[in-house]
PDB file of N, CA and C in Angstrom:
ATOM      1  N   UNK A   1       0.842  -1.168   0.000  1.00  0.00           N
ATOM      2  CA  UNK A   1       0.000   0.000   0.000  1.00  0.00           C
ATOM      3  C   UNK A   1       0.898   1.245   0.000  1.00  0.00           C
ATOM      4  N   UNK A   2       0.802   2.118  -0.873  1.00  0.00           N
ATOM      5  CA  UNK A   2       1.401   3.772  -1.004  1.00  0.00           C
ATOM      6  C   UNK A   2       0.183   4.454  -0.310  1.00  0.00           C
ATOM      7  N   UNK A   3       1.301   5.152   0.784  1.00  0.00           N
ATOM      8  CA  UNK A   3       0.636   6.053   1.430  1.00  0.00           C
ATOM      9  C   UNK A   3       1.394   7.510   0.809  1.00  0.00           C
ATOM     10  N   UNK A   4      -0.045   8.283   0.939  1.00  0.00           N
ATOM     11  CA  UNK A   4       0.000   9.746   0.047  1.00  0.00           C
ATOM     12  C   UNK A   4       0.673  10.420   1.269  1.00  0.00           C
ATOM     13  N   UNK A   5       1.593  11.628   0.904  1.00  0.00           N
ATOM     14  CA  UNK A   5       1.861  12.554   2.062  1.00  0.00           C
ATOM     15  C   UNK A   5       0.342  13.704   2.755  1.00  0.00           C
ATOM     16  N   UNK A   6       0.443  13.885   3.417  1.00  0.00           N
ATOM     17  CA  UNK A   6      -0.789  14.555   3.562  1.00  0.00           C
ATOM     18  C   UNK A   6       0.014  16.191   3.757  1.00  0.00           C
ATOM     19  N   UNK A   7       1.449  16.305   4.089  1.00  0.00           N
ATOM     20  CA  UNK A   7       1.957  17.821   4.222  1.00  0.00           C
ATOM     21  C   UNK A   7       2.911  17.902   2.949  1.00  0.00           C
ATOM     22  N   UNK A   8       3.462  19.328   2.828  1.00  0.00           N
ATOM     23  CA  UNK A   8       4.197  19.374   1.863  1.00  0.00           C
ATOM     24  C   UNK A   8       5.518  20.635   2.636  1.00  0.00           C
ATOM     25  N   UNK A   9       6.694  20.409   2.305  1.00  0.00           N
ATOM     26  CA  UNK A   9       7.724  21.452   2.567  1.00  0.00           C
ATOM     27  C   UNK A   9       7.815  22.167   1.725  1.00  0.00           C
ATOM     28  N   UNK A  10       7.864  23.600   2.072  1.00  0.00           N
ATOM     29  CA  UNK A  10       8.120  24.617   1.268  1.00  0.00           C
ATOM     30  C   UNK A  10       9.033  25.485   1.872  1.00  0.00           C
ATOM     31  N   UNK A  11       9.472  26.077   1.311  1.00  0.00           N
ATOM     32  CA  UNK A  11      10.751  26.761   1.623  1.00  0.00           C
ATOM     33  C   UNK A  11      10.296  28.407   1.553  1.00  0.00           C
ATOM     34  N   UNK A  12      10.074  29.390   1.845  1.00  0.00           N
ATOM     35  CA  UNK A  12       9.335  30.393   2.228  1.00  0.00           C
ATOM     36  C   UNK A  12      10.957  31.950   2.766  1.00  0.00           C
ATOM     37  N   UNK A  13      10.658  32.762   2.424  1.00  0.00           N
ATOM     38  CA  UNK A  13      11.508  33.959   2.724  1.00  0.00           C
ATOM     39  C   UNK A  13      10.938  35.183   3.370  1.00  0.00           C
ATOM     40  N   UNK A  14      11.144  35.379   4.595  1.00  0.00           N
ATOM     41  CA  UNK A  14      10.149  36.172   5.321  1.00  0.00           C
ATOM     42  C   UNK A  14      11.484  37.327   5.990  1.00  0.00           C
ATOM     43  N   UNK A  15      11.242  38.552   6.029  1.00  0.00           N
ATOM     44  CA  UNK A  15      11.969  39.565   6.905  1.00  0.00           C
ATOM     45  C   UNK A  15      12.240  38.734   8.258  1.00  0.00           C
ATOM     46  N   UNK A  16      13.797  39.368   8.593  1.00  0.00           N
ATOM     47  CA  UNK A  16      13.915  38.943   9.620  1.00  0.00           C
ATOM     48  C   UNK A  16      13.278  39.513  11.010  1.00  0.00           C
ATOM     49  N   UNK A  17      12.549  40.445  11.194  1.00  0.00           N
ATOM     50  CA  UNK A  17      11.918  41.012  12.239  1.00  0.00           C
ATOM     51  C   UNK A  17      10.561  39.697  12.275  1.00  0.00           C
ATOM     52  N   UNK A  18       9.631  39.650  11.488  1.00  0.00           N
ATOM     53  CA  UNK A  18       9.028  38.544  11.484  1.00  0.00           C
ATOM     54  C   UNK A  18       9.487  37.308  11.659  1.00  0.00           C
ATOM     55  N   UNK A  19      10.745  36.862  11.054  1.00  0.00           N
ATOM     56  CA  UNK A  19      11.037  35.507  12.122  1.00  0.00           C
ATOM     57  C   UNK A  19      11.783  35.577  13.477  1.00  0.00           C
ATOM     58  N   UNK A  20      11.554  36.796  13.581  1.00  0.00           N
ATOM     59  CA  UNK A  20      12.314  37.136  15.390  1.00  0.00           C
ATOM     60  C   UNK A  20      10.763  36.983  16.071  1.00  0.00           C
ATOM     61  N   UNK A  21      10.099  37.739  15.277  1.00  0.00           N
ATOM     62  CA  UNK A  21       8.402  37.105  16.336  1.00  0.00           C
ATOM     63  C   UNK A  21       8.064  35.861  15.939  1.00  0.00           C
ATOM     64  N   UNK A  22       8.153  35.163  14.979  1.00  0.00           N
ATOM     65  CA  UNK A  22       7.690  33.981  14.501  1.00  0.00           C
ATOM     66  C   UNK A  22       8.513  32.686  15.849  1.00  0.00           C
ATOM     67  N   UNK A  23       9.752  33.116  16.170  1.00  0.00           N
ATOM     68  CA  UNK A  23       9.974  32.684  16.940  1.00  0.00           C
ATOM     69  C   UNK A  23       9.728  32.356  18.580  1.00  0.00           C
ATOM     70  N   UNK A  24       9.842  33.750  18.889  1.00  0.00           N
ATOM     71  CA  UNK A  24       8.704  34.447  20.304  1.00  0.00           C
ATOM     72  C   UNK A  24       7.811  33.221  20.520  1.00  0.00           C
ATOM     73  N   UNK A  25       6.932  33.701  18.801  1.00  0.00           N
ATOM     74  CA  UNK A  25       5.740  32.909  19.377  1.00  0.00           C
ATOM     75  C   UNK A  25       5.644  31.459  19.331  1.00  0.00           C
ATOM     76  N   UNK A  26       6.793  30.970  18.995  1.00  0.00           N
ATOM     77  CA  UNK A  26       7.114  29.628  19.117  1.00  0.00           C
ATOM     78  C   UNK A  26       7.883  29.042  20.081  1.00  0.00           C
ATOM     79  N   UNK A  27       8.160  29.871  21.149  1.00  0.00           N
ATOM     80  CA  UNK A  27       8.727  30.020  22.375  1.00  0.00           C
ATOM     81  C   UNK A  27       7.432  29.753  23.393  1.00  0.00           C
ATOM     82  N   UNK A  28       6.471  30.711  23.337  1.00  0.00           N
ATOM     83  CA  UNK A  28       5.705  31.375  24.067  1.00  0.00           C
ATOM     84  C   UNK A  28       4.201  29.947  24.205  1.00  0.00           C
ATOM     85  N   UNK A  29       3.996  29.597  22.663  1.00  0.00           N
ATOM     86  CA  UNK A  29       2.898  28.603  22.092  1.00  0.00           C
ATOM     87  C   UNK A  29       3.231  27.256  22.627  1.00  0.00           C
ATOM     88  N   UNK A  30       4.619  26.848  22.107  1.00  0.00           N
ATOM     89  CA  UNK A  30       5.702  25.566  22.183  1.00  0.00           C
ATOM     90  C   UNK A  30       4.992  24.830  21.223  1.00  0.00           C
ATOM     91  N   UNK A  31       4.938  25.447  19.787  1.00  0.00           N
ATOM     92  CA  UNK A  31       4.100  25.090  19.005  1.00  0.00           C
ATOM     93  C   UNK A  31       5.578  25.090  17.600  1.00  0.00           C
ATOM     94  N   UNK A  32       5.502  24.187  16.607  1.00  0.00           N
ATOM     95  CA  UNK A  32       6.231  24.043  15.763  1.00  0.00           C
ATOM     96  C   UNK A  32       5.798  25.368  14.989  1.00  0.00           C
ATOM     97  N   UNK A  33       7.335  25.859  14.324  1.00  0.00           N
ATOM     98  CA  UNK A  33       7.012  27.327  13.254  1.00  0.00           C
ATOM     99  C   UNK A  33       5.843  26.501  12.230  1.00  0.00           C
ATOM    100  N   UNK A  34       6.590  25.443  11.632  1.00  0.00           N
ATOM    101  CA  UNK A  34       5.138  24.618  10.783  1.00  0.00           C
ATOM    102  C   UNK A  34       3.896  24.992  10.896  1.00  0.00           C
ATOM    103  N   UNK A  35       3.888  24.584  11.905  1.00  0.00           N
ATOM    104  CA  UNK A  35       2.107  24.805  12.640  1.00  0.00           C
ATOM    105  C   UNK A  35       1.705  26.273  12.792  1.00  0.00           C
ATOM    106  N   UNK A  36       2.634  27.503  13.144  1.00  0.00           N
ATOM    107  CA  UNK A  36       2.028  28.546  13.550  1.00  0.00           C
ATOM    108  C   UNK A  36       2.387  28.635  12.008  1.00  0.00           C
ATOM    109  N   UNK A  37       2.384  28.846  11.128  1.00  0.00           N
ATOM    110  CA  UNK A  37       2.618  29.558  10.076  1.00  0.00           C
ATOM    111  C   UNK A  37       1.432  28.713   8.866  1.00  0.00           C
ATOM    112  N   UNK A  38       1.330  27.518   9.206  1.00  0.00           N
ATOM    113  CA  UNK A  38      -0.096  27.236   8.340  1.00  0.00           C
ATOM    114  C   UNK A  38      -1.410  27.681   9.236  1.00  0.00           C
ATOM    115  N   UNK A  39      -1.247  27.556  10.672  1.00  0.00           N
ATOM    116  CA  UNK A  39      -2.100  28.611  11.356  1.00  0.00           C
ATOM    117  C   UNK A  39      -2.462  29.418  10.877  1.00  0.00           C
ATOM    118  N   UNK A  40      -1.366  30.392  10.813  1.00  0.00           N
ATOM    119  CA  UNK A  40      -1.790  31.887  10.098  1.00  0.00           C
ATOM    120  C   UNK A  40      -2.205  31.937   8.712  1.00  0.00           C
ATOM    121  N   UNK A  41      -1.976  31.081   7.674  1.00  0.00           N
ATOM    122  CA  UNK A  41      -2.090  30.822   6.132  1.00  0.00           C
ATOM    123  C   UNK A  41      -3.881  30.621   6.318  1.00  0.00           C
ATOM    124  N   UNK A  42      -4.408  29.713   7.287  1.00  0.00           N
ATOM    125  CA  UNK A  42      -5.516  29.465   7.428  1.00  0.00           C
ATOM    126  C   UNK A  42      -6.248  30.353   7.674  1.00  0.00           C
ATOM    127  N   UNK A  43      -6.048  31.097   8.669  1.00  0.00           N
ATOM    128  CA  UNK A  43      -6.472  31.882   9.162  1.00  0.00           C
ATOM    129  C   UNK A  43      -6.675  33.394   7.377  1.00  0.00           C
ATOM    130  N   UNK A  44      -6.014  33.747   7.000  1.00  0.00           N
ATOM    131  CA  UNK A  44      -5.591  34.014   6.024  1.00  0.00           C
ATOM    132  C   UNK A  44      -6.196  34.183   4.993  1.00  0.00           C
ATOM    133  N   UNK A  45      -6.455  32.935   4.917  1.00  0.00           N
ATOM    134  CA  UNK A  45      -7.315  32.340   3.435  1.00  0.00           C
ATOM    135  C   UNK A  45      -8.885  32.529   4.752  1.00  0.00           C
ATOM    136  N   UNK A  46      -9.196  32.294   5.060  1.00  0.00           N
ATOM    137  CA  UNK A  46     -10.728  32.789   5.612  1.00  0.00           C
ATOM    138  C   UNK A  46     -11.168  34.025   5.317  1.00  0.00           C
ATOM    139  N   UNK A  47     -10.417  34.919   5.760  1.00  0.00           N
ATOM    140  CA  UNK A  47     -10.451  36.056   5.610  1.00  0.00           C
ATOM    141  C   UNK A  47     -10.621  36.969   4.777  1.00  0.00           C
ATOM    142  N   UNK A  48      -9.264  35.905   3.293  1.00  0.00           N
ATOM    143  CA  UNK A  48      -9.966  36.714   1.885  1.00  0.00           C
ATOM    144  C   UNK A  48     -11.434  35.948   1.976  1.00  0.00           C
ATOM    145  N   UNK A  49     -11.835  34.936   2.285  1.00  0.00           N
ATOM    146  CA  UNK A  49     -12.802  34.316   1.226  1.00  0.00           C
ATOM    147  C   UNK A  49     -13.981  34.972   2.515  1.00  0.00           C
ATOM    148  N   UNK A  50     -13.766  35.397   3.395  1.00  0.00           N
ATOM    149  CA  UNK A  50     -15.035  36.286   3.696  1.00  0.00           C
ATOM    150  C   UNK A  50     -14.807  37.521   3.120  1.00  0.00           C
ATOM    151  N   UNK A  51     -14.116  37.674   2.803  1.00  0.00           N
ATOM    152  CA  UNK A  51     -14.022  39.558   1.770  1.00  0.00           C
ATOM    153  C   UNK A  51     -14.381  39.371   0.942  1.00  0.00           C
ATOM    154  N   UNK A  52     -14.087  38.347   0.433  1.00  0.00           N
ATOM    155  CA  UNK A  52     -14.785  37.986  -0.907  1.00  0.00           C
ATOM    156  C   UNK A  52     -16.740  38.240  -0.972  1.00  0.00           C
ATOM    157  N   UNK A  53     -16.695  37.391  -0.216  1.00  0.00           N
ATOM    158  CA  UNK A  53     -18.395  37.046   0.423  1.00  0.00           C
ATOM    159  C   UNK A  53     -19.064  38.453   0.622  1.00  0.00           C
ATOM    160  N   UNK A  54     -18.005  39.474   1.426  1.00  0.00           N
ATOM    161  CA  UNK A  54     -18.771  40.470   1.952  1.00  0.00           C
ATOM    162  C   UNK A  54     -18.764  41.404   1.174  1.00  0.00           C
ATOM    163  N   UNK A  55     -17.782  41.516  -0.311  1.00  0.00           N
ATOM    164  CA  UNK A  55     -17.712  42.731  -1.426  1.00  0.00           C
ATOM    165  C   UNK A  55     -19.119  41.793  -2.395  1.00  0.00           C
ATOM    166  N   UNK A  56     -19.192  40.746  -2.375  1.00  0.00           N
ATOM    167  CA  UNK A  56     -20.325  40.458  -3.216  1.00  0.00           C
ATOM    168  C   UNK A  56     -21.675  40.811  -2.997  1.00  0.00           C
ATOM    169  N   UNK A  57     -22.120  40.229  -0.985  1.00  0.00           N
ATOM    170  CA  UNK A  57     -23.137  40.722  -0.559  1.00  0.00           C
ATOM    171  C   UNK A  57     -23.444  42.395  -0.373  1.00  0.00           C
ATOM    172  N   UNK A  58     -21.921  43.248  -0.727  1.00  0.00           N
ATOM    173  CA  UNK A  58     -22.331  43.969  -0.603  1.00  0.00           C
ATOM    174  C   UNK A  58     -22.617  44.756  -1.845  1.00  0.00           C
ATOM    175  N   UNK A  59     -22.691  44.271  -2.746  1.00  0.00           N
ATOM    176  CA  UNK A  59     -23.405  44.678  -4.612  1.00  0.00           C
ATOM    177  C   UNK A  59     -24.805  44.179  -4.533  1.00  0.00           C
ATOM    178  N   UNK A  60     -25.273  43.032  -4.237  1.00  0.00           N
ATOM    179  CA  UNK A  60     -26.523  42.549  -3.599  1.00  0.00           C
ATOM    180  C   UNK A  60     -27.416  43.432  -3.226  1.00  0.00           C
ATOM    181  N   UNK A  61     -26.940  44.150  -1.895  1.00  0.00           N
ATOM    182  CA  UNK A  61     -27.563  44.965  -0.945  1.00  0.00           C
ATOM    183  C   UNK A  61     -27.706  46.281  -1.257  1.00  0.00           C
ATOM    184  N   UNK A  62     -26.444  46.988  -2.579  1.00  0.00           N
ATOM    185  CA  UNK A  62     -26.925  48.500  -3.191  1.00  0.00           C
ATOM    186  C   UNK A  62     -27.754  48.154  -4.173  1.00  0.00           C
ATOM    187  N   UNK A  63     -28.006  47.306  -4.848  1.00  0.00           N
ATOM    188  CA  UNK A  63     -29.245  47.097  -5.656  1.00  0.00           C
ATOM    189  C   UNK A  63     -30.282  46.579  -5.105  1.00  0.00           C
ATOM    190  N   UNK A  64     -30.790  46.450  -3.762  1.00  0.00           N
ATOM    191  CA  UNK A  64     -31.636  46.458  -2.921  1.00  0.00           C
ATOM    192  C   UNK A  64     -31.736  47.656  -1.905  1.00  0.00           C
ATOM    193  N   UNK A  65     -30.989  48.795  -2.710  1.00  0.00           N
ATOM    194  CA  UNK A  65     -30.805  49.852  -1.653  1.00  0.00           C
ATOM    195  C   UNK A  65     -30.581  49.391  -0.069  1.00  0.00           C
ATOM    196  N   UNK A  66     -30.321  48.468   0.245  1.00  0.00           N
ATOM    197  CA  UNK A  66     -29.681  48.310   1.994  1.00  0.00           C
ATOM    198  C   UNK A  66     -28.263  49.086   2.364  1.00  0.00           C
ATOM    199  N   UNK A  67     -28.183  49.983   2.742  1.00  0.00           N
ATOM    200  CA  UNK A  67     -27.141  51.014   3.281  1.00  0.00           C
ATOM    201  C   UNK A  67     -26.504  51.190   4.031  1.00  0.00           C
ATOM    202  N   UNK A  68     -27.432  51.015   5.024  1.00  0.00           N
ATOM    203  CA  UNK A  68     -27.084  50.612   6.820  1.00  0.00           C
ATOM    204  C   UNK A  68     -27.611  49.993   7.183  1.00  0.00           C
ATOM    205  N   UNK A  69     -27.048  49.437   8.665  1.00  0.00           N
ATOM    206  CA  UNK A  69     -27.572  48.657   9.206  1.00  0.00           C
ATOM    207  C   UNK A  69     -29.015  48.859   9.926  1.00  0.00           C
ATOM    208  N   UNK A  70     -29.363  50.091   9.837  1.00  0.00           N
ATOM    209  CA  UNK A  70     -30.599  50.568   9.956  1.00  0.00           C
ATOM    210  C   UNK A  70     -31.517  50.081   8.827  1.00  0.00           C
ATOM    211  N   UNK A  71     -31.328  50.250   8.023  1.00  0.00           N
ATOM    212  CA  UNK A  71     -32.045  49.166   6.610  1.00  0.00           C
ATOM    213  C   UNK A  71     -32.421  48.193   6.788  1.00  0.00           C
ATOM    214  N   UNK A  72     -31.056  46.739   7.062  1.00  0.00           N
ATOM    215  CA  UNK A  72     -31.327  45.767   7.642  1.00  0.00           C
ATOM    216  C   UNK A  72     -32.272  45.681   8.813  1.00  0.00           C
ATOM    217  N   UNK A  73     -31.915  46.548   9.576  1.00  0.00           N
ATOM    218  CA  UNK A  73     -33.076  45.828  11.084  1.00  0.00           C
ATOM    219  C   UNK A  73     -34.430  46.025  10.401  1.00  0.00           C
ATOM    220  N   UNK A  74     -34.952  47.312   9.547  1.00  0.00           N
ATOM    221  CA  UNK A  74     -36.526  47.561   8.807  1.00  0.00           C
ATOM    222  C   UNK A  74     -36.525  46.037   8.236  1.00  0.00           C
ATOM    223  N   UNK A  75     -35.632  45.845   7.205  1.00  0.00           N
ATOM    224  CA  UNK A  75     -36.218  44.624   6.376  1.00  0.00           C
ATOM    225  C   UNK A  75     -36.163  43.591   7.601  1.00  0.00           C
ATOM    226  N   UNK A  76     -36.016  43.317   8.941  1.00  0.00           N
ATOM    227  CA  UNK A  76     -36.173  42.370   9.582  1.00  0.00           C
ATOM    228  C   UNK A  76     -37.517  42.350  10.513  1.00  0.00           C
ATOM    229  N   UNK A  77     -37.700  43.619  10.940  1.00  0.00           N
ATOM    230  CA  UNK A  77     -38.949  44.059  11.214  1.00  0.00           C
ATOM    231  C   UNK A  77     -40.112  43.514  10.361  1.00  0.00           C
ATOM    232  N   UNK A  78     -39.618  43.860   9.517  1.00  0.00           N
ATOM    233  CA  UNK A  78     -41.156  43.294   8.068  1.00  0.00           C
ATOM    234  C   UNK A  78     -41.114  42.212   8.264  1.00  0.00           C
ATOM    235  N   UNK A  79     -40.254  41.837   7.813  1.00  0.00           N
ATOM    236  CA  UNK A  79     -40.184  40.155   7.869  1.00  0.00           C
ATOM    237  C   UNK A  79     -41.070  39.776   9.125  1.00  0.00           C
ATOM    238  N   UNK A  80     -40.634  39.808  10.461  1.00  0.00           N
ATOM    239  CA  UNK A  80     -40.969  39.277  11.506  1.00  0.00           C
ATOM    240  C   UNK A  80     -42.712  39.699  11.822  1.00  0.00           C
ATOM    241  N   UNK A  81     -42.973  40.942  11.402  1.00  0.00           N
ATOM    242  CA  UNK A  81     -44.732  41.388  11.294  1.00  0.00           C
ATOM    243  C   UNK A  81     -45.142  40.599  10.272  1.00  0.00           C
ATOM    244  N   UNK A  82     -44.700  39.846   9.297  1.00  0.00           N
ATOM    245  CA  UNK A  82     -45.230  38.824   8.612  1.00  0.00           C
ATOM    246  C   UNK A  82     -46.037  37.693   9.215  1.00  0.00           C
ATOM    247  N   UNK A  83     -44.609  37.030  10.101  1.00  0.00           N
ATOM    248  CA  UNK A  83     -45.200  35.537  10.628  1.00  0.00           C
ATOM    249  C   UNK A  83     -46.370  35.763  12.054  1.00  0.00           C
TER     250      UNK A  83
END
């Protein structure tokens, strides 16, 4: 049986002030740089892909004129005098 790798090494070039904290916090965590640094990649990638989410919903919501969050609570109001 071949077993697949499930990680991959990459070799990466970061300022050295960032691997003076990258370290810290691998002092501080007792967590492998590995781990804090796909940590943060994760963390990362969420972040665009809610920006993503939130520049779309927010083209959605000017062609529904929603502006503020004052908007939203009316259209929730309605809603809720519905049921």
């Amino acid at each position: 049986m071949i077993k697949m790798k499930t990680v991959q090494a990459i070799t990466v070039t970061i300022p050295n002030e960032l691997a003076g904290k990258l370290y810290e916090i691998q002092k501080e965590e007792m967590k492998n740089c590995s781990n804090i640094v796909a940590e943060a990649l994760k963390e990362y990638i969420e972040w665009k892909q809610f920006k993503q989410i939130q520049k779309e919903l927010s083209i959605i919501a000017k062609t529904k004129k929603i502006f503020t969050e004052q908007d939203v609570d009316k259209i929730i109001q309605q809603i809720r005098k519905k049921k």
